[in-house]
C-alpha atoms as a PDB file:
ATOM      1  CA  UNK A   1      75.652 134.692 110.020  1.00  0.00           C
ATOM      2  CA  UNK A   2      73.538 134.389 106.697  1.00  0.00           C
ATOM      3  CA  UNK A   3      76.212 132.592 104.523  1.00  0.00           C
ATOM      4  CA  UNK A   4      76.465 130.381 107.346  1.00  0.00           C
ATOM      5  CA  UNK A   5      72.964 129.600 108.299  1.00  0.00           C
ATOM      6  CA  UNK A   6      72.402 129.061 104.368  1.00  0.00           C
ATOM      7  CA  UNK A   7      75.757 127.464 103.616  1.00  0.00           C
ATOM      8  CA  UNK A   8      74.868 124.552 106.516  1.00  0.00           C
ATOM      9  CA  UNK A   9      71.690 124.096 104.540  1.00  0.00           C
ATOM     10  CA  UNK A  10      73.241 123.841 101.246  1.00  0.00           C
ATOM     11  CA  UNK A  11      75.780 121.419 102.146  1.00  0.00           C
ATOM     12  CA  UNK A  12      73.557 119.210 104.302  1.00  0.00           C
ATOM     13  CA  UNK A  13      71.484 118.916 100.924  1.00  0.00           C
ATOM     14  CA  UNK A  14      74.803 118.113  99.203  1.00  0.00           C
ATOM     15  CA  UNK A  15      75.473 114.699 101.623  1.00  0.00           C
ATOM     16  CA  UNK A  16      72.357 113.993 101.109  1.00  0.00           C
ATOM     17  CA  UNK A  17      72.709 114.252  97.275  1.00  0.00           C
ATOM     18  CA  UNK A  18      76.088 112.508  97.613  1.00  0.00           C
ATOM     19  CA  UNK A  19      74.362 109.124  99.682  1.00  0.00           C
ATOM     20  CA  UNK A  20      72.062 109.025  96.638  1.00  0.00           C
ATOM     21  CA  UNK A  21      74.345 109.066  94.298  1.00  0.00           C
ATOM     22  CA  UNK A  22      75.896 105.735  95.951  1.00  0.00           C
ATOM     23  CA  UNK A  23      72.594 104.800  96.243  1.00  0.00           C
ATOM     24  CA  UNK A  24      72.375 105.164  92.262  1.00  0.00           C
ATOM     25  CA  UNK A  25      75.618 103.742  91.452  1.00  0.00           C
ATOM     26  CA  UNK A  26      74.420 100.557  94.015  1.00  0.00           C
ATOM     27  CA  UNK A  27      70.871 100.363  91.447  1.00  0.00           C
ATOM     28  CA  UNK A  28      73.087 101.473  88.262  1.00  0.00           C
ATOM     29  CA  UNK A  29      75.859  98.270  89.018  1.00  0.00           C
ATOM     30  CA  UNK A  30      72.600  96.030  89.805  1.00  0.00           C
ATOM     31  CA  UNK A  31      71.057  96.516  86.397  1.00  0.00           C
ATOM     32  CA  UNK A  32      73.764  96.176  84.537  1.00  0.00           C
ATOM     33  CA  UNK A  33      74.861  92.621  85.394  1.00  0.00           C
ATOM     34  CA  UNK A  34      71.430  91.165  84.070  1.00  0.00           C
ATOM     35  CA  UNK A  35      71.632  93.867  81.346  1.00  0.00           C
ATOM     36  CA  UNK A  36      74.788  92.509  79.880  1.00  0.00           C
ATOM     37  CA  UNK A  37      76.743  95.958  81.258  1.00  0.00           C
ATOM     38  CA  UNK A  38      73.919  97.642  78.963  1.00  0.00           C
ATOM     39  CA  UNK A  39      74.648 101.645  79.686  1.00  0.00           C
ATOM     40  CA  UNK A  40      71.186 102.714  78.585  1.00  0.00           C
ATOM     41  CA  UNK A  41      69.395 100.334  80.956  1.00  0.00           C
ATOM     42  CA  UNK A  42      72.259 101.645  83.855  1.00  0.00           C
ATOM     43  CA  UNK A  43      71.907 104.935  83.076  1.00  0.00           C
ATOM     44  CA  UNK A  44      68.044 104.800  83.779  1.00  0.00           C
ATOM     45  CA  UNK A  45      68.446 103.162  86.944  1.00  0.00           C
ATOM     46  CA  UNK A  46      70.839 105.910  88.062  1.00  0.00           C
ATOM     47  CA  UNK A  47      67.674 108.639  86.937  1.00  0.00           C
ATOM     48  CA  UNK A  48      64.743 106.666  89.427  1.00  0.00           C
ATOM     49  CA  UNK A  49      67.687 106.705  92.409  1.00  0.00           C
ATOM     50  CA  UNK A  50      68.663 110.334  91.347  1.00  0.00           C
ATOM     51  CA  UNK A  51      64.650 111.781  90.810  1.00  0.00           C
ATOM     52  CA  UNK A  52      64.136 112.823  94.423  1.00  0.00           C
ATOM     53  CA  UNK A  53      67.478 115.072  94.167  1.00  0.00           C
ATOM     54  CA  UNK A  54      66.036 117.331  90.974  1.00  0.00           C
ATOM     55  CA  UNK A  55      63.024 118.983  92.027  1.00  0.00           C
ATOM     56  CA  UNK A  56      63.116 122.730  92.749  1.00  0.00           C
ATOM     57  CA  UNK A  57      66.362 123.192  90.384  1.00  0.00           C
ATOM     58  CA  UNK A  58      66.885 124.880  86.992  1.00  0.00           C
ATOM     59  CA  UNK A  59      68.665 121.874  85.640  1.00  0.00           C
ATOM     60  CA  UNK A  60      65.919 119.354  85.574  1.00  0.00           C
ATOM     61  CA  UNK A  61      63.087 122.281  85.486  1.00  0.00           C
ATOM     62  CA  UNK A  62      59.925 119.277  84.695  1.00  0.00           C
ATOM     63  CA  UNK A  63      60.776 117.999  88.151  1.00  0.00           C
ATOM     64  CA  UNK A  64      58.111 118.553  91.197  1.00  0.00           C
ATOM     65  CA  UNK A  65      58.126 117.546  94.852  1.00  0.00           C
ATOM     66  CA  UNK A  66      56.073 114.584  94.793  1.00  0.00           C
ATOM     67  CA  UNK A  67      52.976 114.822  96.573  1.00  0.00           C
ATOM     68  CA  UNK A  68      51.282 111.879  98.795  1.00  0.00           C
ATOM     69  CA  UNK A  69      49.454 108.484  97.894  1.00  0.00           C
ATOM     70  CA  UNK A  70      48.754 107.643  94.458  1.00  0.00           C
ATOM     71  CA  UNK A  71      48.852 111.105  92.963  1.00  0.00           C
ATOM     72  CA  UNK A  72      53.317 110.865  94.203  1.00  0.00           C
ATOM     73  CA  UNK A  73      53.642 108.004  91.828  1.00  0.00           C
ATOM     74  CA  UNK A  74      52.609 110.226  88.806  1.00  0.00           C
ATOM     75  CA  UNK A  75      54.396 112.656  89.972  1.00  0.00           C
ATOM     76  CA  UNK A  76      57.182 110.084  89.817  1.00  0.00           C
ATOM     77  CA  UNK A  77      56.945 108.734  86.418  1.00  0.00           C
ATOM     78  CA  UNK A  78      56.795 112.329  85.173  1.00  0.00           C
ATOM     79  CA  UNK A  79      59.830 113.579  86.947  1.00  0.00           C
ATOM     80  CA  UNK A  80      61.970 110.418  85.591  1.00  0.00           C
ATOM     81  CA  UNK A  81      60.282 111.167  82.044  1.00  0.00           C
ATOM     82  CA  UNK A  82      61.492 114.750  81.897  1.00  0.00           C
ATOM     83  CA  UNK A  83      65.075 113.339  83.183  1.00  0.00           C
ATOM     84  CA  UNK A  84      65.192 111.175  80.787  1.00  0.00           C
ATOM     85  CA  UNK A  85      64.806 113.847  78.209  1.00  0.00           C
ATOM     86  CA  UNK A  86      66.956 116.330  79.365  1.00  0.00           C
ATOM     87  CA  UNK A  87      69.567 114.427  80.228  1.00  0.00           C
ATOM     88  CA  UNK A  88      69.527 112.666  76.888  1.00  0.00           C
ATOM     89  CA  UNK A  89      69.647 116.024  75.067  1.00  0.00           C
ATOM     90  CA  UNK A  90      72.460 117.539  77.127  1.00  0.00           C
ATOM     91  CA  UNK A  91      74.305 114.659  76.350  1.00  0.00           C
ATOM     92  CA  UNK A  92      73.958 114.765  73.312  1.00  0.00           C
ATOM     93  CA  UNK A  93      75.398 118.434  73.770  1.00  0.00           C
ATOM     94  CA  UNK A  94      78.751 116.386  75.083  1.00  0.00           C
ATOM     95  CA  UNK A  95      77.689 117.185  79.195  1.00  0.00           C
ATOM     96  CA  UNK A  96      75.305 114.182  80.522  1.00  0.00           C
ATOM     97  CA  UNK A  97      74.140 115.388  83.964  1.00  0.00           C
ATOM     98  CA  UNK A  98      73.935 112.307  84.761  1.00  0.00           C
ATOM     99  CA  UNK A  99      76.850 109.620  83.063  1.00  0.00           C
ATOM    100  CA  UNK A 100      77.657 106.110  84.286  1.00  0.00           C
ATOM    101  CA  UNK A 101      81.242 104.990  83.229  1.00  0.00           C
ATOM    102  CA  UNK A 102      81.920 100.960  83.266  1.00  0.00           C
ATOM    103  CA  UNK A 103      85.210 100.961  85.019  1.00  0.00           C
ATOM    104  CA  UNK A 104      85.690  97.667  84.878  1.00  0.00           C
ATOM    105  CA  UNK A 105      85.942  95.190  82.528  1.00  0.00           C
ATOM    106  CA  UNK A 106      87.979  96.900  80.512  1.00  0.00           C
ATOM    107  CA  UNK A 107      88.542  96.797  76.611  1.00  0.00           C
ATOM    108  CA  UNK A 108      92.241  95.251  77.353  1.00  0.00           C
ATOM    109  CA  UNK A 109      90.768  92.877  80.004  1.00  0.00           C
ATOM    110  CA  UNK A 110      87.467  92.285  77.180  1.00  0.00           C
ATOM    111  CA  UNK A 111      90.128  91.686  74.942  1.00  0.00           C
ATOM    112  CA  UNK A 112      91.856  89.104  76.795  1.00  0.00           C
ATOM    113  CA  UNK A 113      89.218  86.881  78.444  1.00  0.00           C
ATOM    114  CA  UNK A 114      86.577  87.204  75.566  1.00  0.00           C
ATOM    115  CA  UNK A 115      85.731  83.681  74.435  1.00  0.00           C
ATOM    116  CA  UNK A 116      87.110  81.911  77.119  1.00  0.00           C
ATOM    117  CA  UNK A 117      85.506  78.820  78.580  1.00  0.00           C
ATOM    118  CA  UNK A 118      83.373  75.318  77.266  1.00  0.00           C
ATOM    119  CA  UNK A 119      80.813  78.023  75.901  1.00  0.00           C
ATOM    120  CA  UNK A 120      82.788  80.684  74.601  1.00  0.00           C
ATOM    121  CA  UNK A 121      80.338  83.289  73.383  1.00  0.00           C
ATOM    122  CA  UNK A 122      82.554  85.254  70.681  1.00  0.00           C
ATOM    123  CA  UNK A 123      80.763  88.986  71.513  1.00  0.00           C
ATOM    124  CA  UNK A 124      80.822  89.208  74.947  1.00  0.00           C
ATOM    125  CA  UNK A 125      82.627  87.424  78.390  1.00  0.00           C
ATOM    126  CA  UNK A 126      80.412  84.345  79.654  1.00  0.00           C
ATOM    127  CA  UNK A 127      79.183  84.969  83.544  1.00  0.00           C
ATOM    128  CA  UNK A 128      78.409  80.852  84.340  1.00  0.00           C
ATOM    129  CA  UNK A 129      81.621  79.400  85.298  1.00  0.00           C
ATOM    130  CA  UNK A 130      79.587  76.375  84.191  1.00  0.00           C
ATOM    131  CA  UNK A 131      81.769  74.385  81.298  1.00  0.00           C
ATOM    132  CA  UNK A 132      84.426  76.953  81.719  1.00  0.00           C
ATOM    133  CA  UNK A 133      87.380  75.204  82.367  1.00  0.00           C
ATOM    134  CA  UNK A 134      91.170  76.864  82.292  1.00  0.00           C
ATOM    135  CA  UNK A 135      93.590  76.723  79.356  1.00  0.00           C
ATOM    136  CA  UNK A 136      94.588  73.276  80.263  1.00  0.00           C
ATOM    137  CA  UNK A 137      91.662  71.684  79.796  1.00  0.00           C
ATOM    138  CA  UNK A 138      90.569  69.941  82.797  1.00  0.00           C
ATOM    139  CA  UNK A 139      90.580  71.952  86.225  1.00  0.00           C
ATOM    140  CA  UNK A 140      88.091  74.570  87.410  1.00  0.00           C
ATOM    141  CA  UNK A 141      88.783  77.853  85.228  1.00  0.00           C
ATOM    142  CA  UNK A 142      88.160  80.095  88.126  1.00  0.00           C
ATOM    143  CA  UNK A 143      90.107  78.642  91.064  1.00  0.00           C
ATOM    144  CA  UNK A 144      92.740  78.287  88.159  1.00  0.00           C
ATOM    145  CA  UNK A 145      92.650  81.784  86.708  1.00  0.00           C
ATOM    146  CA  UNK A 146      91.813  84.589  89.103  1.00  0.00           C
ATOM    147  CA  UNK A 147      91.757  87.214  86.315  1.00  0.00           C
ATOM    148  CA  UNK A 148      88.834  85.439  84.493  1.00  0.00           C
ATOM    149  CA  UNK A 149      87.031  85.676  87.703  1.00  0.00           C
ATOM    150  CA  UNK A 150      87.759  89.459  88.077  1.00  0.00           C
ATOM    151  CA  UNK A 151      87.094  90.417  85.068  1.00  0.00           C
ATOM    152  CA  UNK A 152      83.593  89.315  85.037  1.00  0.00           C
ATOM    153  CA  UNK A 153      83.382  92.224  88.182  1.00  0.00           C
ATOM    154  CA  UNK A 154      81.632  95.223  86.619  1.00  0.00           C
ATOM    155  CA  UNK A 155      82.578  98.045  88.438  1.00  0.00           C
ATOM    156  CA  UNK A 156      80.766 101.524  87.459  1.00  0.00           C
ATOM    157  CA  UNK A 157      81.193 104.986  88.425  1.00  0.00           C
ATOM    158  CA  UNK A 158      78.023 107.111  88.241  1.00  0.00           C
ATOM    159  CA  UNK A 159      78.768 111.260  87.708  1.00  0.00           C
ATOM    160  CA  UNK A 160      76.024 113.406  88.969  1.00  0.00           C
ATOM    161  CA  UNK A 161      76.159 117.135  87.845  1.00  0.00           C
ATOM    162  CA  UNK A 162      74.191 118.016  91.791  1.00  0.00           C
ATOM    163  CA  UNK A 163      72.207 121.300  91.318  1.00  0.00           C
ATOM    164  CA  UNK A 164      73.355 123.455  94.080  1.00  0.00           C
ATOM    165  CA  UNK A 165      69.764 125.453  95.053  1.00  0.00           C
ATOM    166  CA  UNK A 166      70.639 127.651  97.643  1.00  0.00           C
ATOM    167  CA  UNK A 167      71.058 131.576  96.916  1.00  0.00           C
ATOM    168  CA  UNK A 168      73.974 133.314  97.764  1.00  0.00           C
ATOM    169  CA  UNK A 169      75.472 130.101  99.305  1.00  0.00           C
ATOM    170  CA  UNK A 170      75.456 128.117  96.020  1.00  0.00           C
ATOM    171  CA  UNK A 171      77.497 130.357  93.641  1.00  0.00           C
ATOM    172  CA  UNK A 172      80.302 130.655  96.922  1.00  0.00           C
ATOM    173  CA  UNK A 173      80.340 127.111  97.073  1.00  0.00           C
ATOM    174  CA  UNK A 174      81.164 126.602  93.334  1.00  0.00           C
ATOM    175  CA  UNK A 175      83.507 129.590  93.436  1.00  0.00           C
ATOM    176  CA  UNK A 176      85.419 127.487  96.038  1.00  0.00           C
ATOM    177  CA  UNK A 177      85.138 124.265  93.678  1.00  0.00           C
ATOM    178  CA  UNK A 178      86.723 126.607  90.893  1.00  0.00           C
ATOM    179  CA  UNK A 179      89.418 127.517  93.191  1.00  0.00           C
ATOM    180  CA  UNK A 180      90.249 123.900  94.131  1.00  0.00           C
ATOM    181  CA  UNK A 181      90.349 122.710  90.838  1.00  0.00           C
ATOM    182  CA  UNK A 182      91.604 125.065  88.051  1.00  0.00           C
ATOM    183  CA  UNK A 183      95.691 125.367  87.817  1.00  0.00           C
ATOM    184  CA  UNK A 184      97.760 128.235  89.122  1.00  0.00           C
ATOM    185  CA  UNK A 185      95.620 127.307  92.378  1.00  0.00           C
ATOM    186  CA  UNK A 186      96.911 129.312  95.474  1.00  0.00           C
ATOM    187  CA  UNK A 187      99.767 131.218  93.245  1.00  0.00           C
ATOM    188  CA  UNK A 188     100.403 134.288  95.982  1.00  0.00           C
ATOM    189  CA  UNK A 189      99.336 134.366  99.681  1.00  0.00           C
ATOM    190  CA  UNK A 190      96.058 135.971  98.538  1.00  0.00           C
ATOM    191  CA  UNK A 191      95.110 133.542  96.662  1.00  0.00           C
ATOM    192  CA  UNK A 192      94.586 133.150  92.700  1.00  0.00           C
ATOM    193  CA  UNK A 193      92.425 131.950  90.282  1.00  0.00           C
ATOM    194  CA  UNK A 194      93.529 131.876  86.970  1.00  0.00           C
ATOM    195  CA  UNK A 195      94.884 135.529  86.473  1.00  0.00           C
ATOM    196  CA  UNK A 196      92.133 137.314  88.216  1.00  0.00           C
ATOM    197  CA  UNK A 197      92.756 137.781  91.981  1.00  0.00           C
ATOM    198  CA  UNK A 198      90.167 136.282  94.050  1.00  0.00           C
ATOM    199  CA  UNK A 199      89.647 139.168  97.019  1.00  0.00           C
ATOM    200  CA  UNK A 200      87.137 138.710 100.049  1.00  0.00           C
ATOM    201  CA  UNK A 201      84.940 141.146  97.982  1.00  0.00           C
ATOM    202  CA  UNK A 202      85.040 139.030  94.365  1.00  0.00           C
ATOM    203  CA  UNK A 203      84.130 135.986  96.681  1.00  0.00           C
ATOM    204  CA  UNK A 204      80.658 137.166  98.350  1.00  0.00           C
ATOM    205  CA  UNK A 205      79.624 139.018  95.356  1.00  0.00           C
ATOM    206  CA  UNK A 206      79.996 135.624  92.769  1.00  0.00           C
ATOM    207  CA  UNK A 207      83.127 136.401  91.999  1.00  0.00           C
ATOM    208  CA  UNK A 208      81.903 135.873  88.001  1.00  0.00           C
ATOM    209  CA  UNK A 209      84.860 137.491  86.368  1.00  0.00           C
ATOM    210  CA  UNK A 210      86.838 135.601  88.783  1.00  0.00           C
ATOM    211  CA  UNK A 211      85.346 132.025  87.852  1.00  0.00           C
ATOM    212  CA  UNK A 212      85.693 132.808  84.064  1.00  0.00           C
ATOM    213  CA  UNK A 213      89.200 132.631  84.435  1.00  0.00           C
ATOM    214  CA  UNK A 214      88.966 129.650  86.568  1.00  0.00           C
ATOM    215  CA  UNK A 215      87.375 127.644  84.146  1.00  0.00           C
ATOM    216  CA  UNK A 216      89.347 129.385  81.163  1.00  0.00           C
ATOM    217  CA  UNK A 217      92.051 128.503  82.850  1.00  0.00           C
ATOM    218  CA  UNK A 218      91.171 124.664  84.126  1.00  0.00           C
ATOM    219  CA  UNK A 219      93.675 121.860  82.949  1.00  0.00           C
ATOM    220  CA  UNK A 220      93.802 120.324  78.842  1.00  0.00           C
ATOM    221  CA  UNK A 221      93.834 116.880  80.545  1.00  0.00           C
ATOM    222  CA  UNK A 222      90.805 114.963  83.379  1.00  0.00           C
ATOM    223  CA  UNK A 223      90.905 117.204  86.548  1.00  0.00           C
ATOM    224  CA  UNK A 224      90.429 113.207  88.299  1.00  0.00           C
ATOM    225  CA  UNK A 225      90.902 110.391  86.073  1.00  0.00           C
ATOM    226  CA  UNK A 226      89.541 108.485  88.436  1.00  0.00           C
ATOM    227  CA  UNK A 227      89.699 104.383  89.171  1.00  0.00           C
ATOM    228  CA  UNK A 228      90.640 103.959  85.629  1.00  0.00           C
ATOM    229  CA  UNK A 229      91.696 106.485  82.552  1.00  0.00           C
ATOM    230  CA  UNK A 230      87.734 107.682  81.644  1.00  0.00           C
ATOM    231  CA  UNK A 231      87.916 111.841  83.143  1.00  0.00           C
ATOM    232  CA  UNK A 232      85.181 112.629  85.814  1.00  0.00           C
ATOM    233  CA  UNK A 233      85.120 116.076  84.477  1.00  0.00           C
ATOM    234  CA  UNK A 234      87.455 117.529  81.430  1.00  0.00           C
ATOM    235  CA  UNK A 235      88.034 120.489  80.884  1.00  0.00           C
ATOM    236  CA  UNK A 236      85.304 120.966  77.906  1.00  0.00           C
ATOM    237  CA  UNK A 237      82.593 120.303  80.828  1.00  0.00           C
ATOM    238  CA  UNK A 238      84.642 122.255  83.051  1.00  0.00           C
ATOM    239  CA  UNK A 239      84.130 125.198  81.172  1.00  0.00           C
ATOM    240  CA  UNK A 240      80.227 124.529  80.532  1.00  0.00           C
ATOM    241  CA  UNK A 241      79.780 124.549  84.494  1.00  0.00           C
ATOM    242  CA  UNK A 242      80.388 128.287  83.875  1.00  0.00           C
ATOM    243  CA  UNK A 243      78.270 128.840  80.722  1.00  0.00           C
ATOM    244  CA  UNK A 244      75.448 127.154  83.172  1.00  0.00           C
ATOM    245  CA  UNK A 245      76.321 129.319  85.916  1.00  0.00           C
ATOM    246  CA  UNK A 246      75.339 132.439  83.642  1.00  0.00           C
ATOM    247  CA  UNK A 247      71.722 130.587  83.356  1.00  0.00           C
ATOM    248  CA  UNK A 248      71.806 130.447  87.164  1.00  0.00           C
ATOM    249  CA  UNK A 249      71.896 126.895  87.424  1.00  0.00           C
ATOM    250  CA  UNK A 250      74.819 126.330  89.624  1.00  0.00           C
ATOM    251  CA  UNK A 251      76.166 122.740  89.907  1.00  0.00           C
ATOM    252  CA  UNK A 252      79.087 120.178  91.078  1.00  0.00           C
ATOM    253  CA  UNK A 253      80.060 117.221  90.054  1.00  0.00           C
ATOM    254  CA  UNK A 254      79.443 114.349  92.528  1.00  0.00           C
ATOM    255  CA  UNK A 255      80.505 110.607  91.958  1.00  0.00           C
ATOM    256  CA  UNK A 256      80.078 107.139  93.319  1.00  0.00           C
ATOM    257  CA  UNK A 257      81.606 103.786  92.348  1.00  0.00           C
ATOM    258  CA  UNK A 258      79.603 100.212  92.950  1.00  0.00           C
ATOM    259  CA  UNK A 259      81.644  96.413  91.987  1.00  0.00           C
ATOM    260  CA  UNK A 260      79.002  93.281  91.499  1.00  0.00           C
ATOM    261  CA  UNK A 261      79.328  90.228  89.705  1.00  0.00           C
ATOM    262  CA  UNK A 262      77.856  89.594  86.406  1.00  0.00           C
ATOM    263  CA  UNK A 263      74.783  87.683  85.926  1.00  0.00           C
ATOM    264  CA  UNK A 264      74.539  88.432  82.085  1.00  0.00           C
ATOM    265  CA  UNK A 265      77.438  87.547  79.768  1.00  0.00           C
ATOM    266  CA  UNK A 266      78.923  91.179  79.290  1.00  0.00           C
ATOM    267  CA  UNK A 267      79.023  92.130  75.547  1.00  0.00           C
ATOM    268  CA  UNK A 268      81.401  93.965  73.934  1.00  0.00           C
ATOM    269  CA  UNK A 269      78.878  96.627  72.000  1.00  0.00           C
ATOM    270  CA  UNK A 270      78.505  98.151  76.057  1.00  0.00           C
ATOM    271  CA  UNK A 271      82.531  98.677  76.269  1.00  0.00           C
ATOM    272  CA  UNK A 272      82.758 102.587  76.936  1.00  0.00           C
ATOM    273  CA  UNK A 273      86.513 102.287  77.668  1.00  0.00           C
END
């Protein structure tokens, strides 16, 4: 009765965690077409969607619950500041909790359509289908070449390490995340992750030997390469969910994908692909 009364709490914070993170791919996608697909600039926008999600966690420990009227917008600005910082240090450590991948254009699709049109810029693909005319010379160069037109479509993917805050329900739910996505899943009836069996027992007490292996154990290649070949979580990270699980700070990866059209020429110094 505990686990569930605390595990319907922790995963009703979890959907609402998951409509922000649409919400922060939506503002992520938005800045980046009048920030030429700048990552930086996306990758901040992502943080003020993503602030309200952070406080009362380990991960993001300078975060507060903001409090009313004027005295919730400094709380604001601070909780974004300290985001900023962490998450630029831990990605600098090679595990961003907070990453936005540019999904599309791509570096074959940059490569193919940059310097295209009557004002070819030779860095970056132009947005204004103004003077752009096809390869022949004279008709519209978007009703004549649909790729053009797609490829000026930045689509982005935000990752959101989620800080899972609820005791006791928290480390089960991550156990279960182990289980789904290390190798040698479901080996005997029982149930197996890596070589460690995962009894009822193992499960409600953390199961920590249990999730070593998992994460030991977890795939050389993406666990989801998602819409294109960029992983949403490798195995490198996948292993550092468990070194962070040691710190008690228990998290799982949650993504989002947004598609707008440019209204910046894209340049080719923000191709992450």
């Amino acid at each position: 009765m505990t686990f569930m009364v605390l595990g319907i709490i922790q995963l009703t914070m979890m959907q609402q965690a998951e409509l922000m993170t649409q919400y922060a791919a939506y503002q992520a996608c938005r800045a980046g077409i009048v920030w030429n697909g700048n990552n930086d600039k996306m990758v901040s926008a992502a943080i003020v969607a993503l602030a309200p999600t952070a406080a009362g966690g380990k991960l993001f420990p300078g975060s507060k619950p903001l409090r009313e009227g004027t005295q919730g917008m400094a709380d604001l600005v601070a909780d974004i500041a300290s985001m900023h910082l962490i998450n630029g240090a831990a990605s600098a450590l090679g595990v961003a909790p907070i990453r936005v991948d540019v999904v599309n254009p791509t570096r074959q699709i940059f490569s193919k359509y940059v310097g295209r049109g009557g004002l070819p810029h030779p860095t970056g693909l132009v947005f204004d289908d103004v003077g752009y005319h096809s390869t022949d010379g004279t008709s519209d160069g978007f009703l004549a070449d649909e790729g053009y037109r797609k490829a000026l479509q930045l689509t982005i993917r935000v990752r959101y390490l989620y800080e899972l805050k609820i005791p006791f329900a928290s480390t089960i739910i991550q156990t279960c995340f182990f289980l789904e996505n290390a190798p040698s899943l479901l080996g005997s009836i029982g149930g197996a992750l890596g070589e460690e069996s995962l009894t009822h027992k193992s499960a409600v007490e953390s199961g920590d030997a249990n999730a070593t292996a998992g994460a030991l154990a977890a795939p050389a290649g993406p666990i989801s390469a998602g819409p294109v070949g960029k992983p949403t979580l490798p195995r490198a990270e996948f292993i550092k969910l468990y070194a962070a699980r040691q710190l008690h700070i228990v998290v799982i990866p949650l993504t989002a994908t947004y598609t707008m059209r440019m209204q910046s020429n894209f340049y080719e110094k923000n191709l992450r692909n």
